[in-house]
PDB file of N, CA and C in Angstrom:
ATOM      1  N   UNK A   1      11.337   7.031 -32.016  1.00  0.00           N
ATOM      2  CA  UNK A   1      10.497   7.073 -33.179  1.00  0.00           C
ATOM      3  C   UNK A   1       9.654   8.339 -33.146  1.00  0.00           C
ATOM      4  N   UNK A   2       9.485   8.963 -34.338  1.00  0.00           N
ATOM      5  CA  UNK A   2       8.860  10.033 -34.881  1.00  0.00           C
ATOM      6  C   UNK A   2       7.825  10.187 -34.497  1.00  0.00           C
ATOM      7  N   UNK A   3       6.483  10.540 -33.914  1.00  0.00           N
ATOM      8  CA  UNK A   3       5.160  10.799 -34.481  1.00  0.00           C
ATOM      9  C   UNK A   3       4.958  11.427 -35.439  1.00  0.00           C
ATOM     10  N   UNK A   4       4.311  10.838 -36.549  1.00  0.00           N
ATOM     11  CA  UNK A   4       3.492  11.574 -37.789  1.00  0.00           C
ATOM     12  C   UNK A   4       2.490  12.147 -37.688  1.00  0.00           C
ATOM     13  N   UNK A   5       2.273  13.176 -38.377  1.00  0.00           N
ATOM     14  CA  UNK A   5       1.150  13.652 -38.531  1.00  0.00           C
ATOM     15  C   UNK A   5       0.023  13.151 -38.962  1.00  0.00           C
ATOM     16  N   UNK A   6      -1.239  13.640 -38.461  1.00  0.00           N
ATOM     17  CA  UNK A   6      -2.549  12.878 -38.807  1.00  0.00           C
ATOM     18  C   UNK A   6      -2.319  12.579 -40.694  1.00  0.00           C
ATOM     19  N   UNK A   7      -2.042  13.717 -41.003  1.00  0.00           N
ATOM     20  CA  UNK A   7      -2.293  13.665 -42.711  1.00  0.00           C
ATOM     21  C   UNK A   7      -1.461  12.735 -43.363  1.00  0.00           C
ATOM     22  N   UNK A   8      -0.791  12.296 -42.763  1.00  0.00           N
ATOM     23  CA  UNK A   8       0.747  11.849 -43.184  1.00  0.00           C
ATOM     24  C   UNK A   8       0.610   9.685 -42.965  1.00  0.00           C
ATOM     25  N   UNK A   9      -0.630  10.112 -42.057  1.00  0.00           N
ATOM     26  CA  UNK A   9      -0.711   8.455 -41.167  1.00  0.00           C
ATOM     27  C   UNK A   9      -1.771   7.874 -42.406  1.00  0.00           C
ATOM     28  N   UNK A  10      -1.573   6.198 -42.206  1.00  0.00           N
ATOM     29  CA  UNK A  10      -2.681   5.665 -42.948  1.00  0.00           C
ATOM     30  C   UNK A  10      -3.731   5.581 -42.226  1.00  0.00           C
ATOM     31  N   UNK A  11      -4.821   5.015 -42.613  1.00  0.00           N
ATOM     32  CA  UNK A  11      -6.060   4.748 -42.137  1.00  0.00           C
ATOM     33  C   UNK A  11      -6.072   3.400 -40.928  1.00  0.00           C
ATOM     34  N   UNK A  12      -5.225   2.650 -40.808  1.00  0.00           N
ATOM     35  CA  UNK A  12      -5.212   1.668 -40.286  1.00  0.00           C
ATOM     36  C   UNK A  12      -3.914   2.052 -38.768  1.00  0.00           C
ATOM     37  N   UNK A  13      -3.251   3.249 -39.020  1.00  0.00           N
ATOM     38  CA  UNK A  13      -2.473   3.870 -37.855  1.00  0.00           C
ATOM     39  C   UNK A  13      -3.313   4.603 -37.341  1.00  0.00           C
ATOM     40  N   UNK A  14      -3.959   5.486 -38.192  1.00  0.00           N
ATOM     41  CA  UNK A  14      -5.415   6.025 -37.276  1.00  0.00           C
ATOM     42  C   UNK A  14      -6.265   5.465 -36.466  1.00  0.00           C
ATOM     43  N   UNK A  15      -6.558   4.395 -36.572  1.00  0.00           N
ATOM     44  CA  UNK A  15      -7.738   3.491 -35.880  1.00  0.00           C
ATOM     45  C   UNK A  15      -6.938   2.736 -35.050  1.00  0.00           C
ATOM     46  N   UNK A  16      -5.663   2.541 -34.910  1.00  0.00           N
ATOM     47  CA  UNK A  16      -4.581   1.959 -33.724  1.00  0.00           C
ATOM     48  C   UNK A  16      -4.716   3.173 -32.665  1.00  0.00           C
ATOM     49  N   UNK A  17      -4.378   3.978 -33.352  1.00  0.00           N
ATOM     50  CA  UNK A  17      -4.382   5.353 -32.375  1.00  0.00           C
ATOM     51  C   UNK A  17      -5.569   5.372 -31.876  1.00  0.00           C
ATOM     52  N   UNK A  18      -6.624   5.848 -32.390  1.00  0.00           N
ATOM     53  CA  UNK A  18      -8.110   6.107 -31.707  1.00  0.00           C
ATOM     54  C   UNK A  18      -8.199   4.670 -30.679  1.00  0.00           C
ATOM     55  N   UNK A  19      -7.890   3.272 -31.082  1.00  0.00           N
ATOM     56  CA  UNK A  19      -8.198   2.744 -29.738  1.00  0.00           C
ATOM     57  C   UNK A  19      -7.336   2.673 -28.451  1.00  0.00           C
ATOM     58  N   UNK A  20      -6.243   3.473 -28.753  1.00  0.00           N
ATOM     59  CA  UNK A  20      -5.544   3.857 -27.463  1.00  0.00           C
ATOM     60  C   UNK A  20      -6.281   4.332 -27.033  1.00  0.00           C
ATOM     61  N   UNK A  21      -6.360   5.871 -27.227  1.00  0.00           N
ATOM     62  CA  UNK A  21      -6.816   6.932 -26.438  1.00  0.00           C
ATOM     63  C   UNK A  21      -7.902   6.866 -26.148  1.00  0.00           C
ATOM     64  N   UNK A  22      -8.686   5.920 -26.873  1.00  0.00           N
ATOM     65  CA  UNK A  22     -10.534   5.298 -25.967  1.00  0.00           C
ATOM     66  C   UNK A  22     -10.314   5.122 -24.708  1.00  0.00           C
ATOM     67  N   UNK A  23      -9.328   4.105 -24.837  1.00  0.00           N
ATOM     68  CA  UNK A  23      -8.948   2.871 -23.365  1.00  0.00           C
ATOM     69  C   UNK A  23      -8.523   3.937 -22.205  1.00  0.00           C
ATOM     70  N   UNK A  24      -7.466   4.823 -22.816  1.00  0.00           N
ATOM     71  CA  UNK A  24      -6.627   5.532 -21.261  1.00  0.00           C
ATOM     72  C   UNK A  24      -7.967   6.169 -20.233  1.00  0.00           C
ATOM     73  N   UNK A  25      -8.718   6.981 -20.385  1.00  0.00           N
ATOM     74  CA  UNK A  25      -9.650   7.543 -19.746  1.00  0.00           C
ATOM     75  C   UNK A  25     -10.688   6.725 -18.735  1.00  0.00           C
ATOM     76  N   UNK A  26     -10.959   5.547 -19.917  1.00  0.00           N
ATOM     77  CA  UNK A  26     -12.350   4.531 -18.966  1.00  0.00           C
ATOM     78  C   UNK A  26     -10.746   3.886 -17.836  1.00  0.00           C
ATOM     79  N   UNK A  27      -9.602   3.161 -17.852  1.00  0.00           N
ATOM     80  CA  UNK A  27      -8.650   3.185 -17.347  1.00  0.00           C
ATOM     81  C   UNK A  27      -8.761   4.182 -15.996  1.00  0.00           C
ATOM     82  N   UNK A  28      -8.824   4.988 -16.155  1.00  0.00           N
ATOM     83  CA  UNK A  28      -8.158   6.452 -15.143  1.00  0.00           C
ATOM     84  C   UNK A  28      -9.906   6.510 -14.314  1.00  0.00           C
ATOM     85  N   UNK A  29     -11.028   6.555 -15.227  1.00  0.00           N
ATOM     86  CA  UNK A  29     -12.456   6.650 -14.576  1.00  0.00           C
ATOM     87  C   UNK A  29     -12.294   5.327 -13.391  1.00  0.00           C
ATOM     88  N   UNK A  30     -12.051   4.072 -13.493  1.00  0.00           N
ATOM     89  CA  UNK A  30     -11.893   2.603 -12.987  1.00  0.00           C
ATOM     90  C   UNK A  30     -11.019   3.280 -11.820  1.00  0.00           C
ATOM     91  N   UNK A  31     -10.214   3.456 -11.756  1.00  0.00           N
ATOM     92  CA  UNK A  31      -8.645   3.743 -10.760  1.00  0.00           C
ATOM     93  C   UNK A  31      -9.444   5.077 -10.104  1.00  0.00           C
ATOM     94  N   UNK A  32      -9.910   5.763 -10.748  1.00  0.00           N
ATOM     95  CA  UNK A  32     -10.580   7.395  -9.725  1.00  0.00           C
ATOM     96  C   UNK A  32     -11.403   6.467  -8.689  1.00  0.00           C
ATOM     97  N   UNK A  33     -12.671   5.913  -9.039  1.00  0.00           N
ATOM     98  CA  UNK A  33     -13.595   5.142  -8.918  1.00  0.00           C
ATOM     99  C   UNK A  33     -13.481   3.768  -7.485  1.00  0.00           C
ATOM    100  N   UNK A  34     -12.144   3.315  -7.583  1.00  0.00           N
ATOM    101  CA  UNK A  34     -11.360   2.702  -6.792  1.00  0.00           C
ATOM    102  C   UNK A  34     -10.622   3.280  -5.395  1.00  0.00           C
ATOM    103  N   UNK A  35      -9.979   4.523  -6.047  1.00  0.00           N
ATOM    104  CA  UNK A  35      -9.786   5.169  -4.556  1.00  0.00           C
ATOM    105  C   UNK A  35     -10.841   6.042  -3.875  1.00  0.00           C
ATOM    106  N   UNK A  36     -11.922   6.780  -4.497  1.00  0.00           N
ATOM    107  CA  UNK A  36     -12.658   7.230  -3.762  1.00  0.00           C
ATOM    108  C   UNK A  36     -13.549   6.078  -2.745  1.00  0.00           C
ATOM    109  N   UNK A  37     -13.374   4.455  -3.225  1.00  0.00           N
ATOM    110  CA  UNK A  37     -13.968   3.396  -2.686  1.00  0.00           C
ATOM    111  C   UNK A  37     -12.922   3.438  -1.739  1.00  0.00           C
ATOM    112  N   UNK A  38     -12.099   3.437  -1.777  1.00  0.00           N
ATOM    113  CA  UNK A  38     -10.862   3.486  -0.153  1.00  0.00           C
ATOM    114  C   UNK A  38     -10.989   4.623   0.676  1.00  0.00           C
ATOM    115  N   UNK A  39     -11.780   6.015  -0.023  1.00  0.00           N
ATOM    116  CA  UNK A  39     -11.484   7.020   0.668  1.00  0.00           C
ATOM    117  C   UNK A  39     -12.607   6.567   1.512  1.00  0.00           C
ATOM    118  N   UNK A  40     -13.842   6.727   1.242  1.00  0.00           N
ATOM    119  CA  UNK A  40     -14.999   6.459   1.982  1.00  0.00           C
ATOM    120  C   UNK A  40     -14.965   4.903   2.681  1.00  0.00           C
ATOM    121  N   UNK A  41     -14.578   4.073   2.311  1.00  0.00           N
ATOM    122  CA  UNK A  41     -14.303   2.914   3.261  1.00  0.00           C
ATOM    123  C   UNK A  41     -13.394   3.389   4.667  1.00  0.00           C
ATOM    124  N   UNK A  42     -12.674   4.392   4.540  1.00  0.00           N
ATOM    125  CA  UNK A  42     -11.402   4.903   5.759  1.00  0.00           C
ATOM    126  C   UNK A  42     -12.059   5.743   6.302  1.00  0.00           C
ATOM    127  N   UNK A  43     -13.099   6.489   5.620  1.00  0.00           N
ATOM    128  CA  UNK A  43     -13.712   7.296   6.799  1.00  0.00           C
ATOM    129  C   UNK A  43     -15.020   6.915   7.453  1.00  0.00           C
ATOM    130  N   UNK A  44     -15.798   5.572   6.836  1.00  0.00           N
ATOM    131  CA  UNK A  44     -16.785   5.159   7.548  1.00  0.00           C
ATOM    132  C   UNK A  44     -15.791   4.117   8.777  1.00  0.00           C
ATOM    133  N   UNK A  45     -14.224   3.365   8.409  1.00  0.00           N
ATOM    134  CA  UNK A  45     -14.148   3.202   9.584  1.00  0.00           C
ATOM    135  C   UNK A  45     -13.465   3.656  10.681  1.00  0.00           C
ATOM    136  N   UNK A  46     -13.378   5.313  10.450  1.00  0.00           N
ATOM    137  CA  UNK A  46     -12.815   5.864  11.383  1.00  0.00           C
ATOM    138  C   UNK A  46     -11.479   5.911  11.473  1.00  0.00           C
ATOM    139  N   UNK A  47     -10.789   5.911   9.968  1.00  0.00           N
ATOM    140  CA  UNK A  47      -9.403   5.681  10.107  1.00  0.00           C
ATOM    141  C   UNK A  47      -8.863   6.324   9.437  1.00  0.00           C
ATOM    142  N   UNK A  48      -8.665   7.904   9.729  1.00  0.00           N
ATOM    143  CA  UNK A  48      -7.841   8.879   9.254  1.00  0.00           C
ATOM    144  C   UNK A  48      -6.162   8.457   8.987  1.00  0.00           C
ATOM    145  N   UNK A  49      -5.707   9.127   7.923  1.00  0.00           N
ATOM    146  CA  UNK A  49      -4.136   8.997   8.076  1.00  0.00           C
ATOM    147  C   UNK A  49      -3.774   9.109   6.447  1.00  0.00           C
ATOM    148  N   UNK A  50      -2.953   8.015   6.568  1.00  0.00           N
ATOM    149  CA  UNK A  50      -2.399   7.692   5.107  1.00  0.00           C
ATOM    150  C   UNK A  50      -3.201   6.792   4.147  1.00  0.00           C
ATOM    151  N   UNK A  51      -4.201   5.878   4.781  1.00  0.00           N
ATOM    152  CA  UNK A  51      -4.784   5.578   4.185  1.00  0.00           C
ATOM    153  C   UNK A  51      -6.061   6.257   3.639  1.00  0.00           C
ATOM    154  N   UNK A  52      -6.057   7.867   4.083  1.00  0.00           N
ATOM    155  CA  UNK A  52      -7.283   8.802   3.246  1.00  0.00           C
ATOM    156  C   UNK A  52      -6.454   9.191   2.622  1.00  0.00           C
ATOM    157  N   UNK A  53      -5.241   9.972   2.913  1.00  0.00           N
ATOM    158  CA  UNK A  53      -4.546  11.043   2.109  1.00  0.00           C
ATOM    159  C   UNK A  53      -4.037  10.075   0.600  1.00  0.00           C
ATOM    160  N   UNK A  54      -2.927   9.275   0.686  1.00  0.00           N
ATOM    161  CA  UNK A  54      -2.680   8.946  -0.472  1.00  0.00           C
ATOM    162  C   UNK A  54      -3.513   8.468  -1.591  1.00  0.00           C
ATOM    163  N   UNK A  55      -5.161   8.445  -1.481  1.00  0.00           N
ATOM    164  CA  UNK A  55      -5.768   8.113  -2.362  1.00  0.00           C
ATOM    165  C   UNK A  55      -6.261   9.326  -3.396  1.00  0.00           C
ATOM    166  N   UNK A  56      -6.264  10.506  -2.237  1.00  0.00           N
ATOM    167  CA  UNK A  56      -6.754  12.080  -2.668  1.00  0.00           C
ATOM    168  C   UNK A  56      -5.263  12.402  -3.417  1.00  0.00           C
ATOM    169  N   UNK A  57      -4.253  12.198  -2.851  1.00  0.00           N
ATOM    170  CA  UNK A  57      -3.354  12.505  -3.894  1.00  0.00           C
ATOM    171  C   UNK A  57      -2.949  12.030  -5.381  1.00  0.00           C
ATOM    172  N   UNK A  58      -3.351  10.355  -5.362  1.00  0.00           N
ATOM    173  CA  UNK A  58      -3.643   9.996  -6.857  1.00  0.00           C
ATOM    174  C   UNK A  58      -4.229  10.543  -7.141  1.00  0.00           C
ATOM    175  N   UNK A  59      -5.742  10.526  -6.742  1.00  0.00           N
ATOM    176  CA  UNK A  59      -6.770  11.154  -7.630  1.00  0.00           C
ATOM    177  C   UNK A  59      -6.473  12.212  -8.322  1.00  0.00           C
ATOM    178  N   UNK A  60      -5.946  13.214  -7.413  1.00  0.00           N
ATOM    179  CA  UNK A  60      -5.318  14.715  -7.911  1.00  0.00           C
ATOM    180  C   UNK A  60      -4.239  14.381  -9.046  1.00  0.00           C
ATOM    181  N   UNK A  61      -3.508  13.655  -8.983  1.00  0.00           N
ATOM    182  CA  UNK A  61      -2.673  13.087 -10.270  1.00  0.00           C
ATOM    183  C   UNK A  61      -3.261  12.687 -11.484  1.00  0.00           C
ATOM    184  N   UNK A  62      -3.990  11.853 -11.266  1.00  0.00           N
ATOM    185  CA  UNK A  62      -4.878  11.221 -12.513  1.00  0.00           C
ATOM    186  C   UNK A  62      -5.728  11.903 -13.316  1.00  0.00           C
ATOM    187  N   UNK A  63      -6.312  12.938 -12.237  1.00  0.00           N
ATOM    188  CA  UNK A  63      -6.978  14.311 -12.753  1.00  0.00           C
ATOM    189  C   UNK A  63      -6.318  15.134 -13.617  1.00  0.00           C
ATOM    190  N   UNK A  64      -5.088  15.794 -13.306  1.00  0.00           N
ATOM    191  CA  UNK A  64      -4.377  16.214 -13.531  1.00  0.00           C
ATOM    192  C   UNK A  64      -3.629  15.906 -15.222  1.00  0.00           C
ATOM    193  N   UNK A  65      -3.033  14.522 -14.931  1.00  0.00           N
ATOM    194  CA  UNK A  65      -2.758  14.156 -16.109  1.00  0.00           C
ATOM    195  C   UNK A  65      -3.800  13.704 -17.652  1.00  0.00           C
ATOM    196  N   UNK A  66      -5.151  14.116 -17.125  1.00  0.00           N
ATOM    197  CA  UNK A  66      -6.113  13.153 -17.722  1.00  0.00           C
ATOM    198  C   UNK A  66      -6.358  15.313 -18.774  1.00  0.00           C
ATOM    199  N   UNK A  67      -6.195  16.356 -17.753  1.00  0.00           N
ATOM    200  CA  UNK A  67      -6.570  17.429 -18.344  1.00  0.00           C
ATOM    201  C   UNK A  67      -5.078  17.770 -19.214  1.00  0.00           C
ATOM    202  N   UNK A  68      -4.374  17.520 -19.222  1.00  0.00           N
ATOM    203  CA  UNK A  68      -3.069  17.262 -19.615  1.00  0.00           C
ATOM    204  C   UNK A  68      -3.171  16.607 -20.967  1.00  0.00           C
ATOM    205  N   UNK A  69      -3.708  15.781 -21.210  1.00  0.00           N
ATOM    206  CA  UNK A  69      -4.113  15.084 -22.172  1.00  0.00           C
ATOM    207  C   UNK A  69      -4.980  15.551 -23.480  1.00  0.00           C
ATOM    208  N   UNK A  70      -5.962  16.229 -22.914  1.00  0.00           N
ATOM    209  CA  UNK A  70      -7.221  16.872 -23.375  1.00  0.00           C
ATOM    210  C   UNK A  70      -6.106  18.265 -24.196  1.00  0.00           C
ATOM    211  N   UNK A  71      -5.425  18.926 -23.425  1.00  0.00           N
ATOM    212  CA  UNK A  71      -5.129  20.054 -24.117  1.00  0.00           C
ATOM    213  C   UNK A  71      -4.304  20.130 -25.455  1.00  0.00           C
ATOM    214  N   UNK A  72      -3.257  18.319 -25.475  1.00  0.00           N
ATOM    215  CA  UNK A  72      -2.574  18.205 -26.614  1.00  0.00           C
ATOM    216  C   UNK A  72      -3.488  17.788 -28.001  1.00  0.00           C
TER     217      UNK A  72
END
């Protein structure tokens, strides 16, 4: 399926749309918010490894895709 253009959409596809793109971000803030709570839980208990790294690498993803977003 197509995307239409803003001019082209009704008023009631507009306001479907706008409450997507509310939700994705507070979404991605919750999940950032979550692993930095794992990152600092692994290093107050002294437990370097995979359980620091793979949380810094979402983050870097989520970041990533969230500026990704912003530019379209």
């Amino acid at each position: 399926m197509k995307q239409k253009e803003p001019a082209q959409q009704t008023d009631q596809e507009l306001t479907q749309e706008a409450k997507k793109s509310k939700s994705t971000p507070i979404i991605d803030a919750v999940l950032i918010g979550f692993l930095v709570g794992i990152i600092i839980y692994s290093v107050v208990a002294n437990t370097w490894g995979l359980v620091t790294l793979m949380p810094l690498f979402l983050i870097y993803g989520l970041i990533k895709k969230s500026k990704k977003r912003k530019l379209k």
